[in-house]
C-alpha atoms as a PDB file:
ATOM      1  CA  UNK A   1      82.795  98.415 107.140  1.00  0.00           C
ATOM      2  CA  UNK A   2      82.409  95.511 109.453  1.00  0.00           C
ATOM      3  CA  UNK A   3      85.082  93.219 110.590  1.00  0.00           C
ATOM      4  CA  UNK A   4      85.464  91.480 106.845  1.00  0.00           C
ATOM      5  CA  UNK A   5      85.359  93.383 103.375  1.00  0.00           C
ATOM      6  CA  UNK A   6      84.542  91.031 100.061  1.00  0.00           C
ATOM      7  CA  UNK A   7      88.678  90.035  99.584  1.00  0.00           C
ATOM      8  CA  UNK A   8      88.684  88.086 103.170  1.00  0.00           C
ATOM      9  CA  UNK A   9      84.992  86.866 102.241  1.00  0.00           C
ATOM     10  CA  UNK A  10      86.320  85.216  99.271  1.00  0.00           C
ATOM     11  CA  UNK A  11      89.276  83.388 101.030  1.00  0.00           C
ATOM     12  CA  UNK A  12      86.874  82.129 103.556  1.00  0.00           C
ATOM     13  CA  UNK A  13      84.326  80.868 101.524  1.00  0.00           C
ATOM     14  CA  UNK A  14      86.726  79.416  99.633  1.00  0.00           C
ATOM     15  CA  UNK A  15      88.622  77.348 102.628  1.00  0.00           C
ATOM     16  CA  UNK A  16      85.162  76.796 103.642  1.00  0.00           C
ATOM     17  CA  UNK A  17      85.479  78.707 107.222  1.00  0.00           C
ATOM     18  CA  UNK A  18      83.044  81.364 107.226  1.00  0.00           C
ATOM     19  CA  UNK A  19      80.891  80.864 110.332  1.00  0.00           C
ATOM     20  CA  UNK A  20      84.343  79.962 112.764  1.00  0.00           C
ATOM     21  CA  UNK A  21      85.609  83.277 111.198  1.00  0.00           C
ATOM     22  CA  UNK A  22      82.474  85.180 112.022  1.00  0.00           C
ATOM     23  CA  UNK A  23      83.198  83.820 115.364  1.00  0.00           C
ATOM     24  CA  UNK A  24      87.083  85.121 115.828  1.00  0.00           C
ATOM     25  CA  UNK A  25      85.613  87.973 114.292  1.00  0.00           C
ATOM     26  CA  UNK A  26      84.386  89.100 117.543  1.00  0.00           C
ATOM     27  CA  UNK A  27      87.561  89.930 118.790  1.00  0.00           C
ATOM     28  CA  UNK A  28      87.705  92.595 116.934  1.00  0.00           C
ATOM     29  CA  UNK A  29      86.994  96.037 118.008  1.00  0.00           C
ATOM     30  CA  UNK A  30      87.221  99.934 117.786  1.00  0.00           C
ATOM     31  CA  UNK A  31      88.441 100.778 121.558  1.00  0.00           C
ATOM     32  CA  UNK A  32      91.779 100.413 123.047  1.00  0.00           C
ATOM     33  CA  UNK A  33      90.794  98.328 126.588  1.00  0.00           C
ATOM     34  CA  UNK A  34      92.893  99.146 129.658  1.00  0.00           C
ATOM     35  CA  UNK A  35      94.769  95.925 129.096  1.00  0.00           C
ATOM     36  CA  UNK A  36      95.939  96.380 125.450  1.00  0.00           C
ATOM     37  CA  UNK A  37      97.025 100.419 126.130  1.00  0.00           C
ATOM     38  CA  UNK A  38      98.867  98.313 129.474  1.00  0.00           C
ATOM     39  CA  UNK A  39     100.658  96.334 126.439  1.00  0.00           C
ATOM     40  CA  UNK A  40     101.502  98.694 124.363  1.00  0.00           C
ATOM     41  CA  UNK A  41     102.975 100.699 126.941  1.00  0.00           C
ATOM     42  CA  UNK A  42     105.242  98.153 127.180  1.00  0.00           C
ATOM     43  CA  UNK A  43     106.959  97.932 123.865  1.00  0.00           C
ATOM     44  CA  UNK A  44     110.082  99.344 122.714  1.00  0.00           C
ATOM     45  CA  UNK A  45     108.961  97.738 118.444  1.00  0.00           C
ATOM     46  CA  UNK A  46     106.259  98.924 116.529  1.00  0.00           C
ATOM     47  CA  UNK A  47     105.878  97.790 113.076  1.00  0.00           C
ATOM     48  CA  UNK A  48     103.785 100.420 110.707  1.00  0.00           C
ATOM     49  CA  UNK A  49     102.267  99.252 107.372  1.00  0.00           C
ATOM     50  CA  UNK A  50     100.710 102.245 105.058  1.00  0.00           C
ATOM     51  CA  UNK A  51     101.209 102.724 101.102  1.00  0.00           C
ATOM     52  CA  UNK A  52     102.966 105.719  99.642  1.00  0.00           C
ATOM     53  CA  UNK A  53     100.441 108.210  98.597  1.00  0.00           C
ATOM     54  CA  UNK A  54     103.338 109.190  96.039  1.00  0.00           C
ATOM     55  CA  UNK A  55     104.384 106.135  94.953  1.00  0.00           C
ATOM     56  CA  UNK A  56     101.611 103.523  95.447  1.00  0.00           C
ATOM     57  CA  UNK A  57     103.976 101.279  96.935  1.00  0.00           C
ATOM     58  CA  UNK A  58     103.350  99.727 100.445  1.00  0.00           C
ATOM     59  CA  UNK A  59     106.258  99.114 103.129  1.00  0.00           C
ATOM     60  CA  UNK A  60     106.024  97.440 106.316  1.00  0.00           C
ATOM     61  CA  UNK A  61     108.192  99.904 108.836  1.00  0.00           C
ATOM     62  CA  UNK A  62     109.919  99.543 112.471  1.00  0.00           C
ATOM     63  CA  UNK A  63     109.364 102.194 114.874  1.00  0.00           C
ATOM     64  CA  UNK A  64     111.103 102.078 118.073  1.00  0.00           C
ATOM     65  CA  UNK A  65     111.819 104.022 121.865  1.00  0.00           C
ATOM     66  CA  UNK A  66     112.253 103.449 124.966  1.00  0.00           C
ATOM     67  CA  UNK A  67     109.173 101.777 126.696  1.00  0.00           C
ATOM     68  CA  UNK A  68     106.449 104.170 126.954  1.00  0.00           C
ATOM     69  CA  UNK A  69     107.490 105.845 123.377  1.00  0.00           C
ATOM     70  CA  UNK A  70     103.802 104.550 122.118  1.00  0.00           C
ATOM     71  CA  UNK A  71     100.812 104.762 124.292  1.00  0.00           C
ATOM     72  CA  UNK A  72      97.174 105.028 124.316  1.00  0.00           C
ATOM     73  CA  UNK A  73      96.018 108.964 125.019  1.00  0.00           C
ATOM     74  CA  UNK A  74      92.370 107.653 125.054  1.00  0.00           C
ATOM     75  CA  UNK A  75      90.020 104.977 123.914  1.00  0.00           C
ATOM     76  CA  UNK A  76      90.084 105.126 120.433  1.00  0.00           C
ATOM     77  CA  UNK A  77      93.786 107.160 120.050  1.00  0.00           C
ATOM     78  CA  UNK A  78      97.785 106.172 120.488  1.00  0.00           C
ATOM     79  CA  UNK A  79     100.014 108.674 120.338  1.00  0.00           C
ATOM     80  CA  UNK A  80     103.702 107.450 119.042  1.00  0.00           C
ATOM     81  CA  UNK A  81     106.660 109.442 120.213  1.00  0.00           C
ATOM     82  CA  UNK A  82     109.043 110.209 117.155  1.00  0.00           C
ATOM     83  CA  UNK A  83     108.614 108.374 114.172  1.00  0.00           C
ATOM     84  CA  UNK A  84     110.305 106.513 111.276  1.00  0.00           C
ATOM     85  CA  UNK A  85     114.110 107.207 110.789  1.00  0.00           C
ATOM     86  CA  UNK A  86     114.871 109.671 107.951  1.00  0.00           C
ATOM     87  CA  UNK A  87     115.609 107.173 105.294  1.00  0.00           C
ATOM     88  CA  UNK A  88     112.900 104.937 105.720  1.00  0.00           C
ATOM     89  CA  UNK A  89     110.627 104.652 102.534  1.00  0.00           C
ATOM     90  CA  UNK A  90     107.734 105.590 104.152  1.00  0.00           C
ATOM     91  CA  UNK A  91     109.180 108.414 105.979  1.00  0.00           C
ATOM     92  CA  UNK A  92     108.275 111.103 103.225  1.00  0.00           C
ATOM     93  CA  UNK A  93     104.450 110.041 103.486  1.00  0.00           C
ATOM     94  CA  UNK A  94     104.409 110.258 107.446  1.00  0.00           C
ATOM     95  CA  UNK A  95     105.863 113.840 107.141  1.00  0.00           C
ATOM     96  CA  UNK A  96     102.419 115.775 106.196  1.00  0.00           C
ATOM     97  CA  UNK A  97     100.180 112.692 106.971  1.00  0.00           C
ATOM     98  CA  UNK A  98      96.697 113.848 108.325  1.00  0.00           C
ATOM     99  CA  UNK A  99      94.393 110.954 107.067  1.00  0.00           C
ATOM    100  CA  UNK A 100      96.610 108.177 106.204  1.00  0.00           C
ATOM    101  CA  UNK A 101      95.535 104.798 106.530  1.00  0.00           C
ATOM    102  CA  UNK A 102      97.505 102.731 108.610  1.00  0.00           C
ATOM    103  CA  UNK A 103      98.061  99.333 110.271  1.00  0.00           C
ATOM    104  CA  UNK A 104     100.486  98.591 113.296  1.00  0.00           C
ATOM    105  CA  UNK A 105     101.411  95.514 114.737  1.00  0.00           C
ATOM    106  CA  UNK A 106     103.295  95.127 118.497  1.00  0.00           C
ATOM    107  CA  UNK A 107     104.811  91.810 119.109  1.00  0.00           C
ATOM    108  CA  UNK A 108     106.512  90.964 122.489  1.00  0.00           C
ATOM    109  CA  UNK A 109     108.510  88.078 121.674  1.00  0.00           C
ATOM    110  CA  UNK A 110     109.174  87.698 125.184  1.00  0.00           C
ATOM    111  CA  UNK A 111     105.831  87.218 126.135  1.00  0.00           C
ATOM    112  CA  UNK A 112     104.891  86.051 122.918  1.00  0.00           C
ATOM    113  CA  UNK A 113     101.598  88.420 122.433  1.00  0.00           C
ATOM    114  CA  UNK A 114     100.918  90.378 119.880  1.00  0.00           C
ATOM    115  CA  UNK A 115      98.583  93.716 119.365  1.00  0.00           C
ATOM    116  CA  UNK A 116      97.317  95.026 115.935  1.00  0.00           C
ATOM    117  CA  UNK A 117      95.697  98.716 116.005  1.00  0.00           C
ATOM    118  CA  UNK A 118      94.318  99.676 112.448  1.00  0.00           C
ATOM    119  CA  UNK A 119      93.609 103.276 112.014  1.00  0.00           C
ATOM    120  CA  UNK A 120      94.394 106.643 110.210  1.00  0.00           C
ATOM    121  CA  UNK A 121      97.506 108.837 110.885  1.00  0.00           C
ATOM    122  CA  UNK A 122      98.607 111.703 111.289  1.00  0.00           C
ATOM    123  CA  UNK A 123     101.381 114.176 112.257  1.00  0.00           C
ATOM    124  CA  UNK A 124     101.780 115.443 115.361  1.00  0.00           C
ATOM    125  CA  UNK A 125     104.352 118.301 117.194  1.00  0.00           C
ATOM    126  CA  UNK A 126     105.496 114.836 118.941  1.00  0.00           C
ATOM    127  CA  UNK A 127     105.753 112.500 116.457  1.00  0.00           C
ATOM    128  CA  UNK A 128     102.213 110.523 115.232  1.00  0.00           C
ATOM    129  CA  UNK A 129      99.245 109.902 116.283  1.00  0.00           C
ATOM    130  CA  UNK A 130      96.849 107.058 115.142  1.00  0.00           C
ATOM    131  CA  UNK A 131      92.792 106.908 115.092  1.00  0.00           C
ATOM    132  CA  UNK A 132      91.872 103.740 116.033  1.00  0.00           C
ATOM    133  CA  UNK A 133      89.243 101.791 113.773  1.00  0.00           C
ATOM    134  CA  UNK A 134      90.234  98.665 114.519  1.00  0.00           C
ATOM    135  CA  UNK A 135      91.884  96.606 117.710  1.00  0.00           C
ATOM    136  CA  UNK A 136      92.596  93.682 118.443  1.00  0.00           C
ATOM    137  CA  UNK A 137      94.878  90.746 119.534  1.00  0.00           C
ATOM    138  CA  UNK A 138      96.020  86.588 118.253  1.00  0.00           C
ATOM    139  CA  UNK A 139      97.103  83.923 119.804  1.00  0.00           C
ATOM    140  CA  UNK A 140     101.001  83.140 120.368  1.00  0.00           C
ATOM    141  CA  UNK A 141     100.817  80.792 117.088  1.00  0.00           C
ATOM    142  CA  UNK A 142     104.028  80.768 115.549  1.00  0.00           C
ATOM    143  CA  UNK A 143     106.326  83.963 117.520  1.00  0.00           C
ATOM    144  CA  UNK A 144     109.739  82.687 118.581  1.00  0.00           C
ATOM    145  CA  UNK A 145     110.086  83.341 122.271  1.00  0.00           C
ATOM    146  CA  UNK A 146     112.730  86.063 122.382  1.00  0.00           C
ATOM    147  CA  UNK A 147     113.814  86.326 126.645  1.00  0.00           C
ATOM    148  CA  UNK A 148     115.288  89.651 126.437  1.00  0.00           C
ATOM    149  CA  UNK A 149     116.719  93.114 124.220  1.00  0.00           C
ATOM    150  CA  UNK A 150     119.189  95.498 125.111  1.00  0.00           C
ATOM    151  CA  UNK A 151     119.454  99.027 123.540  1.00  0.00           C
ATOM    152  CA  UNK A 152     122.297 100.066 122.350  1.00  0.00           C
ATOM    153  CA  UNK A 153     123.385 103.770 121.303  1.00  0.00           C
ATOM    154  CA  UNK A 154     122.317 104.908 118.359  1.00  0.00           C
ATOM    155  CA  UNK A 155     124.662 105.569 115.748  1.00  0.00           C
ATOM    156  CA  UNK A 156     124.919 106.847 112.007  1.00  0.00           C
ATOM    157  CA  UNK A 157     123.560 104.381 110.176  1.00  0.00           C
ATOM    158  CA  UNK A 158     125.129 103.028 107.394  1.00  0.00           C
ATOM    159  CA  UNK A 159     124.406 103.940 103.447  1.00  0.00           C
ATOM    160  CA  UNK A 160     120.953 102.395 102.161  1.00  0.00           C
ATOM    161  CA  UNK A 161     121.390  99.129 100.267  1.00  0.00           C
ATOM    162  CA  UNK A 162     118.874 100.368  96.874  1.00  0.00           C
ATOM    163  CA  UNK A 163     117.887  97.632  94.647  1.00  0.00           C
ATOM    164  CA  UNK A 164     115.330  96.078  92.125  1.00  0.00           C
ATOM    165  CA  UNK A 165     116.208  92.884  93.087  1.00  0.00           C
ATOM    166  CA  UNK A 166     117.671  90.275  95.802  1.00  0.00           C
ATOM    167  CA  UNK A 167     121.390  89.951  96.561  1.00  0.00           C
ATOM    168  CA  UNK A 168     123.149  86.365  97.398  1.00  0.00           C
ATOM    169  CA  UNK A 169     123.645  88.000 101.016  1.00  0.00           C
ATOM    170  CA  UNK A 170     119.884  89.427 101.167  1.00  0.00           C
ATOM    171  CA  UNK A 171     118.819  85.998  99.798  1.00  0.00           C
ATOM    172  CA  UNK A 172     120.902  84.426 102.604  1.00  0.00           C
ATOM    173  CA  UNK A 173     119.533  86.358 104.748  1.00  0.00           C
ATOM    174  CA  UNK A 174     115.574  85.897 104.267  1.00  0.00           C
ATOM    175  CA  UNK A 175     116.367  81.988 104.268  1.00  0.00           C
ATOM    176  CA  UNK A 176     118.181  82.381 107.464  1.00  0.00           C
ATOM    177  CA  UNK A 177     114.291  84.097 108.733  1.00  0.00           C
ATOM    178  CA  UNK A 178     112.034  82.833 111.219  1.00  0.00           C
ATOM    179  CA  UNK A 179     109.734  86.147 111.428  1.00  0.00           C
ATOM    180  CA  UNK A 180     108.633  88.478 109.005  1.00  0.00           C
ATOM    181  CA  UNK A 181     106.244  91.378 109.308  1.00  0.00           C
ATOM    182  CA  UNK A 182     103.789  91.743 106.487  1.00  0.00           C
ATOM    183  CA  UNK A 183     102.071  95.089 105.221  1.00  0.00           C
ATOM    184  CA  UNK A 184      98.804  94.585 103.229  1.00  0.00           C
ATOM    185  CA  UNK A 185      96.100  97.549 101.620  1.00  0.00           C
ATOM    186  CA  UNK A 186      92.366  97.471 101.231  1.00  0.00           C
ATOM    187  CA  UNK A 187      89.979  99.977  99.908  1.00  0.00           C
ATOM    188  CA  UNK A 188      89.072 101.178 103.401  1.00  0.00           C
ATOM    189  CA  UNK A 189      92.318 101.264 105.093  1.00  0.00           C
ATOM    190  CA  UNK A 190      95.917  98.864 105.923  1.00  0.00           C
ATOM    191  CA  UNK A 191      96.694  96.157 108.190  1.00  0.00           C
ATOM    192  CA  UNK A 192      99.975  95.324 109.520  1.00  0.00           C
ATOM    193  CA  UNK A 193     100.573  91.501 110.522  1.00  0.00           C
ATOM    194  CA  UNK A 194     103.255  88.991 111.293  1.00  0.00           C
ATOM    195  CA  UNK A 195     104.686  85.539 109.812  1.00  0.00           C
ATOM    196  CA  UNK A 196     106.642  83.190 111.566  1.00  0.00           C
ATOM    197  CA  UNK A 197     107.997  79.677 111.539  1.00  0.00           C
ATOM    198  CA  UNK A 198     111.638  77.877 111.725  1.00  0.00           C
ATOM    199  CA  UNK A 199     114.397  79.150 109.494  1.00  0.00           C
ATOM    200  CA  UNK A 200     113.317  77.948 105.819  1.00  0.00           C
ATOM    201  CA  UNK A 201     109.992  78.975 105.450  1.00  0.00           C
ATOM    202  CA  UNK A 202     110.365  82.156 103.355  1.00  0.00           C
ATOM    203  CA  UNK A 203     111.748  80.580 100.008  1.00  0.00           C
ATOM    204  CA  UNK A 204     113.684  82.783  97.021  1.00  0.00           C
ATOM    205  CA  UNK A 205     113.056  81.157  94.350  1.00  0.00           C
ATOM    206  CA  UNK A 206     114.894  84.177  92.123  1.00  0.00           C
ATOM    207  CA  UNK A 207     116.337  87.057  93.005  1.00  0.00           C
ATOM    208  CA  UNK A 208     113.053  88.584  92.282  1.00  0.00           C
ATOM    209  CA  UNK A 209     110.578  86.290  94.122  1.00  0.00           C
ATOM    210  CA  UNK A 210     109.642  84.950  97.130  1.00  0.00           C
ATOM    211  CA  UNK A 211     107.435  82.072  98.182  1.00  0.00           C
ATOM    212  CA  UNK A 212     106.150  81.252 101.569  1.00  0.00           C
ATOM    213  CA  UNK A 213     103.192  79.114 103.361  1.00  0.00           C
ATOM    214  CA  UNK A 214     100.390  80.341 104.735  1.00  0.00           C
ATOM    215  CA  UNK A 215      99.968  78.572 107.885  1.00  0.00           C
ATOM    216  CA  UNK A 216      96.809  77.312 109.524  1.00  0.00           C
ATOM    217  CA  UNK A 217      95.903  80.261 111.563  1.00  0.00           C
ATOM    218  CA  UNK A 218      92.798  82.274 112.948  1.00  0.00           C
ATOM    219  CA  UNK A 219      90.959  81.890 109.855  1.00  0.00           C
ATOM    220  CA  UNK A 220      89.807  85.644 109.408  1.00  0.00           C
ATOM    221  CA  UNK A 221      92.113  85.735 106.453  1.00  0.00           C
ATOM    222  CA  UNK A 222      92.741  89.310 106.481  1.00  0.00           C
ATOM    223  CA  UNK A 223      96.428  89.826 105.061  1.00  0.00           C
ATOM    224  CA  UNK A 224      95.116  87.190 101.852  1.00  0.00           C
ATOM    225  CA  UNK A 225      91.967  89.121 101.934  1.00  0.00           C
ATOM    226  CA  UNK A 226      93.663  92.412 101.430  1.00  0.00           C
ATOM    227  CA  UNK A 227      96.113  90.785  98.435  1.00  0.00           C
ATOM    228  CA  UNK A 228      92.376  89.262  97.070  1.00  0.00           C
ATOM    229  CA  UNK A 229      91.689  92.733  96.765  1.00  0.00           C
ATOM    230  CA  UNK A 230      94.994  95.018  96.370  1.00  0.00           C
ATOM    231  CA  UNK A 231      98.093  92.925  95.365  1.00  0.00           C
ATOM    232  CA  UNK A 232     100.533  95.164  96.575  1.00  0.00           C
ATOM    233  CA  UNK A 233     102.537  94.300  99.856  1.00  0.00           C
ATOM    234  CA  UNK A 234     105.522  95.024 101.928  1.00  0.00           C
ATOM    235  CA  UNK A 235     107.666  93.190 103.900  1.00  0.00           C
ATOM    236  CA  UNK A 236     110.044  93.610 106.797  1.00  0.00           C
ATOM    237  CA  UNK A 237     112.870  91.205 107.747  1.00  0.00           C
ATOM    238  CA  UNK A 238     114.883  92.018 110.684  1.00  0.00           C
ATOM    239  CA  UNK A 239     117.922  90.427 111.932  1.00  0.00           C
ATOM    240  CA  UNK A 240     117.491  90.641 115.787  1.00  0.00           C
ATOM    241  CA  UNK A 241     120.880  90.475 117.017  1.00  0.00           C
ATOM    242  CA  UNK A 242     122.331  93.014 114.904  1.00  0.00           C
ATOM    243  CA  UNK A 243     119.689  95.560 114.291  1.00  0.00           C
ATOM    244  CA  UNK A 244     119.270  95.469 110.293  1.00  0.00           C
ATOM    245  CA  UNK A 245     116.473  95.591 108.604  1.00  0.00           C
ATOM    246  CA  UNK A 246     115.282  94.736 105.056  1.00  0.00           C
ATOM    247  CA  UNK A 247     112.314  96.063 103.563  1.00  0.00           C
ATOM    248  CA  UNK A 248     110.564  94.634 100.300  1.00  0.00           C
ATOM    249  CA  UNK A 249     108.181  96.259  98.644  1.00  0.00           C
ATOM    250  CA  UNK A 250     105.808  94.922  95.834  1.00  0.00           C
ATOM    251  CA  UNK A 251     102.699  92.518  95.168  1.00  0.00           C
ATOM    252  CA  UNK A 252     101.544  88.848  96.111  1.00  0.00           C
ATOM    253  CA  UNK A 253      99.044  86.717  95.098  1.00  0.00           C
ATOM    254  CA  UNK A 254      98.012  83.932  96.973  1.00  0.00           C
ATOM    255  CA  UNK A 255      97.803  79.792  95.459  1.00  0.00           C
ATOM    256  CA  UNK A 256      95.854  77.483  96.707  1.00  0.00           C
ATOM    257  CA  UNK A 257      96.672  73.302  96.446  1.00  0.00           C
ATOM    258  CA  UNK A 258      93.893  70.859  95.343  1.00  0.00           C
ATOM    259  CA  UNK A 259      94.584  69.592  99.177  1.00  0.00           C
ATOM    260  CA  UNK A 260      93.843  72.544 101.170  1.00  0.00           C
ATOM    261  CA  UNK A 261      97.710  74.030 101.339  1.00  0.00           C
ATOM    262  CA  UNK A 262      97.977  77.682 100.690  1.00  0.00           C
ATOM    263  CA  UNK A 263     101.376  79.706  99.702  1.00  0.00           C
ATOM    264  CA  UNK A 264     101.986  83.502  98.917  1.00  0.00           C
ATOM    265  CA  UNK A 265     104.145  84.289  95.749  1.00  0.00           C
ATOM    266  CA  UNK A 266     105.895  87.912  96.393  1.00  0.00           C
ATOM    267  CA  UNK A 267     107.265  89.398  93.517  1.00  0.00           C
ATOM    268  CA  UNK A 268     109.860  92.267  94.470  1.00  0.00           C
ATOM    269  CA  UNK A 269     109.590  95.704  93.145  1.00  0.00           C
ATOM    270  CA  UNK A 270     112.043  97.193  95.298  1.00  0.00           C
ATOM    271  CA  UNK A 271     114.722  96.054  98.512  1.00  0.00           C
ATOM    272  CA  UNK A 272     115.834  98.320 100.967  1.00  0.00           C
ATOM    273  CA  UNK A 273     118.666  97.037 103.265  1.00  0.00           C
ATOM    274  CA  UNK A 274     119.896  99.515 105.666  1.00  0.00           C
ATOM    275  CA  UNK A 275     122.754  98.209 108.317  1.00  0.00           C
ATOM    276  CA  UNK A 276     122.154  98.443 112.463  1.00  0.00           C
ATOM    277  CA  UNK A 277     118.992 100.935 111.521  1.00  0.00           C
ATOM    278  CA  UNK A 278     117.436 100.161 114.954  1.00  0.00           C
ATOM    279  CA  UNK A 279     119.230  99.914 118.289  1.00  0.00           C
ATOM    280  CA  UNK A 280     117.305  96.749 119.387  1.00  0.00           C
ATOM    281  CA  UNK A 281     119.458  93.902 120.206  1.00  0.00           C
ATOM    282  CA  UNK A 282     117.364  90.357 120.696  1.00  0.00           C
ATOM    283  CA  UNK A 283     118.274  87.336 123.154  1.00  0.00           C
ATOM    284  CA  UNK A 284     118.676  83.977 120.691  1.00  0.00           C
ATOM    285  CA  UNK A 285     114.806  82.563 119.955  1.00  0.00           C
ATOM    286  CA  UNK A 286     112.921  79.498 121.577  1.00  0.00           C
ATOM    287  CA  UNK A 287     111.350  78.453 117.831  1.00  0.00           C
ATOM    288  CA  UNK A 288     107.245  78.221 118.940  1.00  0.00           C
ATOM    289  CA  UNK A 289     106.071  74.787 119.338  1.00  0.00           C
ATOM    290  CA  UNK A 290     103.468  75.331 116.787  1.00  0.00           C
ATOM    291  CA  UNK A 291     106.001  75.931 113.890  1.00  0.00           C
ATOM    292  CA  UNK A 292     105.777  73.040 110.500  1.00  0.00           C
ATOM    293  CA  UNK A 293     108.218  71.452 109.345  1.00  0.00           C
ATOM    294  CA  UNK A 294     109.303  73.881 106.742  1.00  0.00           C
ATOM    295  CA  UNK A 295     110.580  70.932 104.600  1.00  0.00           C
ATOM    296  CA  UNK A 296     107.557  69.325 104.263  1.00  0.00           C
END
């Protein structure tokens, strides 16, 4: 496959970018360069994206360690120390994983880069290791500059939150956003990616729905792409201060305005919500400069 399938060819033909995306497109490749394995070395947050072979249904997941836990073992390999915590949705398709296609996503909100490795996955006497097909990084564009974490002990986590559908709290809590990290499936493999703007931009319009913009970005189009193609999605909301994450999972569709806007519609299969599941604690954000209006 090259660097688009048919789903993000449809988007851009349809915004009417194809040649300046054929252009970004060149950022994209199969080898992890000396820099990006210097990045990722870096990181104590990975975000995973696969679907369930089991279930069909795709989750967007946090992996974390002290710096160093993920690293590149060669040019086209990362090897991830540990994995998903033992509740995590996607934790029972990581266990016997030997082909499973992935995407990953580290952001550095204190440097405000951001690295996406796209690969297949398996298990490993470590933890995982992923085969790299595709790597490659984007610009700062809306990441909230984060200064600094702590790590604090790990603890028992509290119960899992199950649900079909939003609480007033959860609701509360995804208005309150200004990231997200969103988990998307093709026919040839998953991409991990991240969404970000001032508090208000992720809308619940029911306890079953979501609505956000898709902001003016790179114009590769390969999350709505992926959704053109395979509807089904995840999501990942953290709260940075306290460590809790909530995971969505279920399908989007993408609507596009007579005047050029865009917005995703998320309906919600199923909400996780599990209390201080990782031990990363965040410094208050600097919202990015490049961030709309969210009420207009």
């Amino acid at each position: 496959m090259g660097a688009y399938h048919a789903g993000s060819r449809a988007v851009q033909d349809r915004v009417g970018v194809r040649e300046f995306a054929d252009h970004v497109g060149r950022i994209i490749g199969q080898g992890i360069k000396p820099v990006a394995a210097a990045f990722l070395e870096l990181q104590p947050l990975l975000i995973l994206g696969a679907a369930d072979p089991a279930t069909g249904r795709v989750w967007a997941s946090p992996l974390t360690g002290a710096a160093g836990f993920v690293r590149a073992t060669g040019p086209h390999q990362i090897s991830i120390t540990g994995g998903t915590r033992p509740t995590d949705p996607l934790t029972p398709a990581l266990a016997e994983a030997r082909d499973l296609p992935v995407g990953t996503i580290a952001l550095d909100p204190r440097t405000r880069r951001r690295m996406r490795v796209d690969g297949r996955l398996r298990r490993t006497a470590r933890g995982l290791a992923i085969e790299a097909e595709r790597v490659f990084s984007n610009c700062p564009k809306y990441i909230q500059r984060r200064e600094s974490y702590e790590t604090v002990a790990d603890r028992e986590p509290d119960p899992l939150r199950h649900s079909t559908e939003l609480t007033t709290s959860q609701a509360e809590f995804i208005a309150a956003a200004d990231t997200f990290f969103l988990a998307t499936v093709h026919e040839h493999g998953a991409d991990a990616s991240h969404r970000g703007g001032n508090p208000g931009f992720v809308q619940v319009t029911s306890p079953r729905e979501l609505v956000w913009p898709d902001y003016t970005g790179n114009a590769m189009f390969l999350s709505l792409g992926n959704l053109l193609a395979d509807p089904r999605a995840g999501l990942l909301f953290l709260d940075w201060t306290t460590g809790t994450t909530l995971q969505l999972t279920g399908e989007a569709r993408t609507e596009f305005d007579e005047d050029g806007e865009r917005r995703v519609r998320f309906a919600v299969t199923e909400v996780v919500e599990s209390a201080a599941a990782i031990p990363l604690r965040w410094s208050a954000p600097e919202y990015s400069p490049a961030n709309p209006d969210p009420a207009h």
